[in-house]
C-alpha atoms as a PDB file:
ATOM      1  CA  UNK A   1     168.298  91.118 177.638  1.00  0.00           C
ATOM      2  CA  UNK A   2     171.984  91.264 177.125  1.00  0.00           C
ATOM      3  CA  UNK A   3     173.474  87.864 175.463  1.00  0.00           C
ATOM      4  CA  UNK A   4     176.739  86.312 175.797  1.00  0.00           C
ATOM      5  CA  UNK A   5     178.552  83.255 174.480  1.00  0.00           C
ATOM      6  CA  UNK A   6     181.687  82.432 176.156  1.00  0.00           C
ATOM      7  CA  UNK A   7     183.787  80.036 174.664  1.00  0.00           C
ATOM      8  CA  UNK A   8     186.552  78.928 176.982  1.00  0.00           C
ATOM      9  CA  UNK A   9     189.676  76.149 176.462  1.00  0.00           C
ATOM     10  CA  UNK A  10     189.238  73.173 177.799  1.00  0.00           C
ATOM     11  CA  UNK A  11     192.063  73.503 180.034  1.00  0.00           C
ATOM     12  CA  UNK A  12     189.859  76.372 181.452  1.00  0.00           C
ATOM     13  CA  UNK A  13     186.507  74.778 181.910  1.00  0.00           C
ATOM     14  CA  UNK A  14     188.594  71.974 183.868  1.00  0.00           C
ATOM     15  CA  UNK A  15     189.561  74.487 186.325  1.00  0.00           C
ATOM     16  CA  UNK A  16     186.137  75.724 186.489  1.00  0.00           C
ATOM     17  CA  UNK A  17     184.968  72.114 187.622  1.00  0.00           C
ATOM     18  CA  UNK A  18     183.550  70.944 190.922  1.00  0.00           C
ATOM     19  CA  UNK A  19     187.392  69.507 191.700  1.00  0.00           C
ATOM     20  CA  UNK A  20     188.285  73.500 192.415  1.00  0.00           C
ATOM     21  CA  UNK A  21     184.765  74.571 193.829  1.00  0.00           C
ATOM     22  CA  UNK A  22     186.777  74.803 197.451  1.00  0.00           C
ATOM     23  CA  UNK A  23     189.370  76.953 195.804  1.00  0.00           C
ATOM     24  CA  UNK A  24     187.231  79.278 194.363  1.00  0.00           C
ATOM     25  CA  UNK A  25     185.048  79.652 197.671  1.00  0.00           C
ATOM     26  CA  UNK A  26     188.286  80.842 199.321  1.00  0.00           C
ATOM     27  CA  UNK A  27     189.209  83.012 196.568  1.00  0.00           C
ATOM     28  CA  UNK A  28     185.380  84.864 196.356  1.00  0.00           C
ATOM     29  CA  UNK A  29     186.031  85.102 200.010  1.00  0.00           C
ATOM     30  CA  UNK A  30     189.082  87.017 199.647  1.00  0.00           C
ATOM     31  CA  UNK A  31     187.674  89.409 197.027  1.00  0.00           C
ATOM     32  CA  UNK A  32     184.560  89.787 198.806  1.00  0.00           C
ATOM     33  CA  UNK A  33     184.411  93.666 200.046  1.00  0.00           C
ATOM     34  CA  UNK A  34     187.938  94.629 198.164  1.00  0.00           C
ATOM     35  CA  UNK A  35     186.326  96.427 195.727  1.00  0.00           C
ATOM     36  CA  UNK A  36     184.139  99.863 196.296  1.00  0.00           C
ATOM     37  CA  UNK A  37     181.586 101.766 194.124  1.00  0.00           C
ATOM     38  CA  UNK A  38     181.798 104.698 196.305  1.00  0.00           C
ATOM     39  CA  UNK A  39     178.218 104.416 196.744  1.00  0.00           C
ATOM     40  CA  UNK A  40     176.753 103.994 199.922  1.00  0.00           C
ATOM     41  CA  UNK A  41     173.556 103.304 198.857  1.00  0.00           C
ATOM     42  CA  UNK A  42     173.893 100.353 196.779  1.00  0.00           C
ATOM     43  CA  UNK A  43     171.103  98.106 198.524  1.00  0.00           C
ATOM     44  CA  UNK A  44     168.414 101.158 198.309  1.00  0.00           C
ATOM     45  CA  UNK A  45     169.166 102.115 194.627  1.00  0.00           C
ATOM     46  CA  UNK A  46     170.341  99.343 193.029  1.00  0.00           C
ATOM     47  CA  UNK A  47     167.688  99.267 190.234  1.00  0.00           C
ATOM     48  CA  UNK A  48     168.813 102.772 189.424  1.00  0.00           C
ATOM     49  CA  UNK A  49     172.597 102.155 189.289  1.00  0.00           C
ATOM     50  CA  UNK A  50     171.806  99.230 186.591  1.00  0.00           C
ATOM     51  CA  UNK A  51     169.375 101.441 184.690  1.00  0.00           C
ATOM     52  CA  UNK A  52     172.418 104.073 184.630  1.00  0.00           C
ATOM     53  CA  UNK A  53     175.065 100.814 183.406  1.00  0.00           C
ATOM     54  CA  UNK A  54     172.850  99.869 180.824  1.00  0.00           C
ATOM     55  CA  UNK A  55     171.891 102.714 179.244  1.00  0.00           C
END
C-alpha cells in the first residue's frame, strides 16, 4: 500500500470545498477523454498495467 500525506494551504482546501463542487464537475468533464495511454485495452488489462506502474 502506497501512503501519502498531502498538506495543502488553506487557501487551497477552500477551493477544494463543496462551494466549487459544480466547478470542478465541469472541469473533470472537460478533461474527461483528453488524455490517451495508447492502450486500447485498458478495461481488459488493467490489473496488469498497475502491476507494470508499480513495480
Amino acid at each position: 500500500m502506497v501512503k501519502t500525506q498531502h498538506k495543502l494551504p488553506k487557501e487551497r482546501v477552500v477551493t477544494l470545498s463543496v462551494d466549487n463542487l459544480e466547478e470542478r464537475r465541469q472541469q473533470a468533464l472537460l478533461l474527461a477523454g483528453r488524455f490517451h495511454s495508447g492502450h486500447d485495452d485498458i478495461a481488459t488489462r488493467h490489473d496488469d498495467y498497475l502491476t507494470e506502474v508499480f513495480k
